[in-house]
PDB file of N, CA and C in Angstrom:
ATOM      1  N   UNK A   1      -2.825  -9.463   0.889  1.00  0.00           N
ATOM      2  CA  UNK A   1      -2.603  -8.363   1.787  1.00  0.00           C
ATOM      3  C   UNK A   1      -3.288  -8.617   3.128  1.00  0.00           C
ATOM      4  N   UNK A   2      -4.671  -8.898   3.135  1.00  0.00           N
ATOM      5  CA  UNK A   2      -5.243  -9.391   4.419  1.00  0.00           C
ATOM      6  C   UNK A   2      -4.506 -10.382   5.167  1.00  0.00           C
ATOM      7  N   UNK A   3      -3.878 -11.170   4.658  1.00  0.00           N
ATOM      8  CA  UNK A   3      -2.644 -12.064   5.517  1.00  0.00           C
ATOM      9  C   UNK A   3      -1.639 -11.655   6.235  1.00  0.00           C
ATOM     10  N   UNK A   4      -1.517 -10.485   5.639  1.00  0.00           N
ATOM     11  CA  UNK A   4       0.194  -9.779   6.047  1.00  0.00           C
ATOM     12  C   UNK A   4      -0.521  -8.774   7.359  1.00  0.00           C
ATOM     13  N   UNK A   5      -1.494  -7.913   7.103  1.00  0.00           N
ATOM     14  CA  UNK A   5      -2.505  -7.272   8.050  1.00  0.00           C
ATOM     15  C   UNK A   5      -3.497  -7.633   8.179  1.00  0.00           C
ATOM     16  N   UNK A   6      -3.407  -8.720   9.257  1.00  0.00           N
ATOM     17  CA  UNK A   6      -4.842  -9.242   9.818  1.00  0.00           C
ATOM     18  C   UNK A   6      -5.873  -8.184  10.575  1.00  0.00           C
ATOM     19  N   UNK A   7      -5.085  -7.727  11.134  1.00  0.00           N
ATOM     20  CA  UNK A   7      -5.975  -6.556  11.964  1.00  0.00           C
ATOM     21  C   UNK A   7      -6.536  -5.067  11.136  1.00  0.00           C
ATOM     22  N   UNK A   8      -6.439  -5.313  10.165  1.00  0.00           N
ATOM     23  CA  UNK A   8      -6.904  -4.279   8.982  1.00  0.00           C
ATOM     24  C   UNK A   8      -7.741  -4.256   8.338  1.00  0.00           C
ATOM     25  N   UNK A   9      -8.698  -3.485   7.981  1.00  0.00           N
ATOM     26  CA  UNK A   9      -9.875  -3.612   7.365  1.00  0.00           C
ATOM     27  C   UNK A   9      -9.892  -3.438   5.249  1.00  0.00           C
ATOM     28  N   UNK A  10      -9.480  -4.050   4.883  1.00  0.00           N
ATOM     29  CA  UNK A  10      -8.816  -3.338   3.731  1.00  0.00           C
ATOM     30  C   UNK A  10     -10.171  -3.223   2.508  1.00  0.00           C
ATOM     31  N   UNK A  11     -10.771  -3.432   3.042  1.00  0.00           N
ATOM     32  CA  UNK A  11     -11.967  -2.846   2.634  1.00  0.00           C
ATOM     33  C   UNK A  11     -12.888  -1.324   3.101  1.00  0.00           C
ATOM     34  N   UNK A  12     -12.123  -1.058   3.931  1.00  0.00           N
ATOM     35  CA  UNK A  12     -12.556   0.365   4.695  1.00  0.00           C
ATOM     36  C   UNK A  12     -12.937   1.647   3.431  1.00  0.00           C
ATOM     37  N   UNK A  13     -13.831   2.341   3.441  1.00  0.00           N
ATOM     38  CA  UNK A  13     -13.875   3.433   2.784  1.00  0.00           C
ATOM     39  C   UNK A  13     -12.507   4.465   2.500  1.00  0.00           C
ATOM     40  N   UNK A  14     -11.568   4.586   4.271  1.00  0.00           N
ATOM     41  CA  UNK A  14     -10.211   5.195   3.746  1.00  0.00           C
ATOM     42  C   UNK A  14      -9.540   4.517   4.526  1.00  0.00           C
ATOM     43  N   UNK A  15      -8.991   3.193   3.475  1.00  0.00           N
ATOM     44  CA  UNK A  15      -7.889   2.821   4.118  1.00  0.00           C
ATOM     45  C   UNK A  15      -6.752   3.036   4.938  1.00  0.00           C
ATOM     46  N   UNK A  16      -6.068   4.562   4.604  1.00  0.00           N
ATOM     47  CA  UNK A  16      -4.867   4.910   4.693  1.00  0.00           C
ATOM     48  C   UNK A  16      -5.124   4.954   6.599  1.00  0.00           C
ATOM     49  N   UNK A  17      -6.422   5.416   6.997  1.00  0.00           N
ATOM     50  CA  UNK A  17      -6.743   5.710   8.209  1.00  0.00           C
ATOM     51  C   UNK A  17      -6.684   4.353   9.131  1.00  0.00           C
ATOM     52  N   UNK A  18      -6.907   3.175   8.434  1.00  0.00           N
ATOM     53  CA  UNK A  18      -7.002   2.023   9.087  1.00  0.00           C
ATOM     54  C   UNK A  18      -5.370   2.009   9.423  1.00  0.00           C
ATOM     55  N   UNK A  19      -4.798   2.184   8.912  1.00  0.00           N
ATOM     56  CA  UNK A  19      -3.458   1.617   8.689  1.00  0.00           C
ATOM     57  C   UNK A  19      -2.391   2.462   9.593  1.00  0.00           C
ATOM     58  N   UNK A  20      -1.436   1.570  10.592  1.00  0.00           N
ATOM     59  CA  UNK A  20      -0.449   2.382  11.130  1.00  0.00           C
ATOM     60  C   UNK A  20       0.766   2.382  10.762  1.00  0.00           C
ATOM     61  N   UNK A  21       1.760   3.100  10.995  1.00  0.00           N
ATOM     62  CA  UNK A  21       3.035   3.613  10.332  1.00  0.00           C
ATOM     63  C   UNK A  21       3.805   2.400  10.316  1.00  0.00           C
ATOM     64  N   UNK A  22       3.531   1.105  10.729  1.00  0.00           N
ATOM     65  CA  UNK A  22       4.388  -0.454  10.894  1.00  0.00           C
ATOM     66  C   UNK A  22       3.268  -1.049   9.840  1.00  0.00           C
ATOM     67  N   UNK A  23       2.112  -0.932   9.830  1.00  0.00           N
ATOM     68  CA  UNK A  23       1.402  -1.196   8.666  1.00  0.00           C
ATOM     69  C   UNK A  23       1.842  -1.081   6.724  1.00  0.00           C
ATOM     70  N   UNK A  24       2.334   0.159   6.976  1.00  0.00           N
ATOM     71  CA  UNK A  24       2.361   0.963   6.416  1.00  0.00           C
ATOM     72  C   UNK A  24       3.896   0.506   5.207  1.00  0.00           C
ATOM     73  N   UNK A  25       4.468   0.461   6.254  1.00  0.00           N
ATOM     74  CA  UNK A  25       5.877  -0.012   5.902  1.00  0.00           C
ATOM     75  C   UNK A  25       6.073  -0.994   5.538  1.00  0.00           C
ATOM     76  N   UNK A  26       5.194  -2.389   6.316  1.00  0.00           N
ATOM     77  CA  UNK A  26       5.206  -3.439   6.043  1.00  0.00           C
ATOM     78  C   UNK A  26       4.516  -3.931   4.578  1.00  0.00           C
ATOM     79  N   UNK A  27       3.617  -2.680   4.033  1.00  0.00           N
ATOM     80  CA  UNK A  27       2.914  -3.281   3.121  1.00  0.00           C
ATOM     81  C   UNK A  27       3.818  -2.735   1.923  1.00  0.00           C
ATOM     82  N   UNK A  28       4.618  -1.383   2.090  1.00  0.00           N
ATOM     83  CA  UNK A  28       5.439  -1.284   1.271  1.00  0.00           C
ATOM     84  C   UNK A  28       6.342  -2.129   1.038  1.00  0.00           C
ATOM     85  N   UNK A  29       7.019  -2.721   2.397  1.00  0.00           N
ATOM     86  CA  UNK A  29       7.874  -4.005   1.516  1.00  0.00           C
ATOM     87  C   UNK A  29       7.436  -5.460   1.015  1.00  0.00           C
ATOM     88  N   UNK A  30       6.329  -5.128   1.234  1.00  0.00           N
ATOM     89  CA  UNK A  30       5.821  -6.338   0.456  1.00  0.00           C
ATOM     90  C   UNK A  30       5.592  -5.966  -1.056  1.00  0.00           C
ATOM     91  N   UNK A  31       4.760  -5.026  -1.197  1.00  0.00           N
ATOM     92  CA  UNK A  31       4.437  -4.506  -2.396  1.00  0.00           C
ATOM     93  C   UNK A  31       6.216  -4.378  -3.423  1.00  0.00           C
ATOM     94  N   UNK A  32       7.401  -3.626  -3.135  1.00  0.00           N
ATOM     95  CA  UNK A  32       8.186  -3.856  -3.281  1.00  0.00           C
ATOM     96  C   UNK A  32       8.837  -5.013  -3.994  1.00  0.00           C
ATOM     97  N   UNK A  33       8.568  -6.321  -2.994  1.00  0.00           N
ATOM     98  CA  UNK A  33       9.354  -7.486  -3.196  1.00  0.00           C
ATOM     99  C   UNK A  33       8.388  -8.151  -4.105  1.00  0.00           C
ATOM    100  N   UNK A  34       6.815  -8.087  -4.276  1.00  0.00           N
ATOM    101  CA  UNK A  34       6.364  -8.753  -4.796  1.00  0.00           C
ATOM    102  C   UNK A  34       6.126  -8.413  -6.125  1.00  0.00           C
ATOM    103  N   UNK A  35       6.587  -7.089  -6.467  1.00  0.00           N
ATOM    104  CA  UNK A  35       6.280  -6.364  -7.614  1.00  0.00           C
ATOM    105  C   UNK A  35       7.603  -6.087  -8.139  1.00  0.00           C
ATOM    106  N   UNK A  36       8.719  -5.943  -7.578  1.00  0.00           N
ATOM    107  CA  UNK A  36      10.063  -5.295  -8.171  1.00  0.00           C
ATOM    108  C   UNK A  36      10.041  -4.252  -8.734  1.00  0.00           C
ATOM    109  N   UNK A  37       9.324  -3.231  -7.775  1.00  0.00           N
ATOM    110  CA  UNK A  37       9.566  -2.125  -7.980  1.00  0.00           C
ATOM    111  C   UNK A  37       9.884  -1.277  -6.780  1.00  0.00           C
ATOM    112  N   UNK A  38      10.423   0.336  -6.861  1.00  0.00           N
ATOM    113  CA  UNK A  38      10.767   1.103  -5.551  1.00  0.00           C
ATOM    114  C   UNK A  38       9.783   1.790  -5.204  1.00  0.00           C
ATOM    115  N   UNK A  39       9.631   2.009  -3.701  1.00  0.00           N
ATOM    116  CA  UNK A  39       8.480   2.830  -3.052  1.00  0.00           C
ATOM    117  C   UNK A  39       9.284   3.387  -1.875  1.00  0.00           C
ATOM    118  N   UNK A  40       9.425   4.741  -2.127  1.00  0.00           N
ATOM    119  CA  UNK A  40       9.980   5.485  -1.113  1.00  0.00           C
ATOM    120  C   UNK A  40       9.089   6.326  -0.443  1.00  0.00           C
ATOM    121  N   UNK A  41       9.467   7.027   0.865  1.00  0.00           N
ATOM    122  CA  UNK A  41       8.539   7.941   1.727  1.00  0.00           C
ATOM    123  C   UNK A  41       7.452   8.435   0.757  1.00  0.00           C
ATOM    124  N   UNK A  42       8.088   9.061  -0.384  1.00  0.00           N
ATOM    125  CA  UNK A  42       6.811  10.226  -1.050  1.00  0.00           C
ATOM    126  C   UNK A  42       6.113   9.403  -1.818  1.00  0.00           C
ATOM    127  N   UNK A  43       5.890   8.313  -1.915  1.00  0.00           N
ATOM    128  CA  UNK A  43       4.879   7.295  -2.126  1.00  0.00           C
ATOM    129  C   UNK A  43       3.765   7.579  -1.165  1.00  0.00           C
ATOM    130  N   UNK A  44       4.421   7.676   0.139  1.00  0.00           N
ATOM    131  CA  UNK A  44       3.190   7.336   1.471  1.00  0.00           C
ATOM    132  C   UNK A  44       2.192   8.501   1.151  1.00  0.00           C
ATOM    133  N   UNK A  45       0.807   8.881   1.045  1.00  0.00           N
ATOM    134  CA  UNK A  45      -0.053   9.250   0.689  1.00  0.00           C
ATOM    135  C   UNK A  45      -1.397   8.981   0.985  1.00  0.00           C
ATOM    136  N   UNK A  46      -2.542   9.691   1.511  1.00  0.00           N
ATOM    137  CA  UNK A  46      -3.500   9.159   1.720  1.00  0.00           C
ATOM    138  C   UNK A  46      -3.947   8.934   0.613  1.00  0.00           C
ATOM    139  N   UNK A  47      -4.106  10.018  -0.853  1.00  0.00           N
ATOM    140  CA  UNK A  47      -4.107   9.245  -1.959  1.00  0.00           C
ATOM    141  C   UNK A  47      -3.502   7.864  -2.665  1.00  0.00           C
ATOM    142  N   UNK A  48      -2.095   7.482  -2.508  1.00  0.00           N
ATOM    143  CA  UNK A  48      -2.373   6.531  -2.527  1.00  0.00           C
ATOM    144  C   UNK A  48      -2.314   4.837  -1.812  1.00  0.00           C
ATOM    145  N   UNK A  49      -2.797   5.222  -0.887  1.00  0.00           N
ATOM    146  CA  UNK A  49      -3.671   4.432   0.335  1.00  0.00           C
ATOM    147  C   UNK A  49      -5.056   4.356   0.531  1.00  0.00           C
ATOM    148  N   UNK A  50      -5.775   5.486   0.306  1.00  0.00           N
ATOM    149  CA  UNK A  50      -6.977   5.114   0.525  1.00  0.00           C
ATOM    150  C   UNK A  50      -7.670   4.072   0.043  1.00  0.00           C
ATOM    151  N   UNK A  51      -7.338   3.284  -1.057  1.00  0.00           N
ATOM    152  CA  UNK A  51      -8.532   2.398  -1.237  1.00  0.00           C
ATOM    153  C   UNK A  51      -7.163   1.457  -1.872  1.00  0.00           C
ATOM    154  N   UNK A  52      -7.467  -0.257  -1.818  1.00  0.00           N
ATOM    155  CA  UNK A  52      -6.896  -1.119  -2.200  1.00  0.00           C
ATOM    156  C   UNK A  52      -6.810  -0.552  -4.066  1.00  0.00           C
ATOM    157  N   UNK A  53      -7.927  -0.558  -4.702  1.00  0.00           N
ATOM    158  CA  UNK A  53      -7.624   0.155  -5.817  1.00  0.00           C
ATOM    159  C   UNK A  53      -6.575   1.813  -6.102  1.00  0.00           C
ATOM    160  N   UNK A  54      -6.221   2.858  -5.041  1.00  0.00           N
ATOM    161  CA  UNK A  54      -5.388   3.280  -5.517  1.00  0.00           C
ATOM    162  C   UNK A  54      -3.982   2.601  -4.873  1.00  0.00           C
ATOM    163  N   UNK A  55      -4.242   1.961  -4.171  1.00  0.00           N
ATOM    164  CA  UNK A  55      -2.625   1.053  -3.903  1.00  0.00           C
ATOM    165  C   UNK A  55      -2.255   0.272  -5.208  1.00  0.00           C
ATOM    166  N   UNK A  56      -3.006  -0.272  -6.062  1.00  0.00           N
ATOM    167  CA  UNK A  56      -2.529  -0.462  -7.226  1.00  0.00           C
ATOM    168  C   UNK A  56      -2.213  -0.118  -8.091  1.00  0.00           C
ATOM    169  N   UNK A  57      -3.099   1.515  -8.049  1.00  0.00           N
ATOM    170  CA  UNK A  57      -2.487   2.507  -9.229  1.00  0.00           C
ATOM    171  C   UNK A  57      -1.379   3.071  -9.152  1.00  0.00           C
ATOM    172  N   UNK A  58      -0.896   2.971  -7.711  1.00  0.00           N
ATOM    173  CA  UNK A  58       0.482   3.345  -7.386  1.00  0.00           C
ATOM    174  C   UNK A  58       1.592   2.522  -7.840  1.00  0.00           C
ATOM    175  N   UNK A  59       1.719   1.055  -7.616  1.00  0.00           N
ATOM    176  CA  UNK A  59       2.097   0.156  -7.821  1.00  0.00           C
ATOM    177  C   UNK A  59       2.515   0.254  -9.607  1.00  0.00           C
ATOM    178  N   UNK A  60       1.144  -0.430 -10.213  1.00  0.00           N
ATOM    179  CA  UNK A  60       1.426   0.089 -12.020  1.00  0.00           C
ATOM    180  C   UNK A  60       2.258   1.113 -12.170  1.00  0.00           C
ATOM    181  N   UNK A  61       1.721   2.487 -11.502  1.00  0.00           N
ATOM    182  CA  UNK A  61       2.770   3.659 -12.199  1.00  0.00           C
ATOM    183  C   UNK A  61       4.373   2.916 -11.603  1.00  0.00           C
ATOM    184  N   UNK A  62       4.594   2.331 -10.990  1.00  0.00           N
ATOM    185  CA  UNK A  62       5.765   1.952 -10.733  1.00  0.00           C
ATOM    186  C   UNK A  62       6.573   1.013 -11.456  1.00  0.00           C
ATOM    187  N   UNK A  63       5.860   0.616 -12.087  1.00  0.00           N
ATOM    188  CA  UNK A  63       6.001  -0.649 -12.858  1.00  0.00           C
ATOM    189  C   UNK A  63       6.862  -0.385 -14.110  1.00  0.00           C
ATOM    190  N   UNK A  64       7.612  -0.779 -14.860  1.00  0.00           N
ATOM    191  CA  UNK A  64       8.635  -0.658 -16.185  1.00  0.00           C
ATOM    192  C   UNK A  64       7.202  -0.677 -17.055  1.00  0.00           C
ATOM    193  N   UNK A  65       7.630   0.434 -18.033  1.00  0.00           N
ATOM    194  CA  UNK A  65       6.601   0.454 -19.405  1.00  0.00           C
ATOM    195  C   UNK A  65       6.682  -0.475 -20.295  1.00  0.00           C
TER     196      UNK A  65
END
């Protein structure tokens, strides 16, 4: 992820704040392509953005059981 947003702190206390709406998008389609799963608008969330750990809990719940 630090590759894709260099200019991002993704270690920040609240991520979602580091991050701008081209950020934002961009990390959804990555997350997307790299996971094969869907992330639409009501994904976007400061919950789950704020921390690299809930970007993953988002991700899992997305994930096939």
């Amino acid at each position: 992820m630090e590759e894709n947003l260099p200019l991002v702190d993704v270690d920040a206390d609240f991520l979602f704040a580091e991050l701008s709406s081209l950020d934002i998008t961009s990390l959804m389609m990555l997350l997307s392509e790299e996971y094969h799963v869907t992330l639409d608008s009501s994904d976007v969330t400061p919950r789950n953005f704020r921390s690299l750990d809930s970007i993953v809990n988002m991700v899992k719940s997305k994930l096939p059981q």
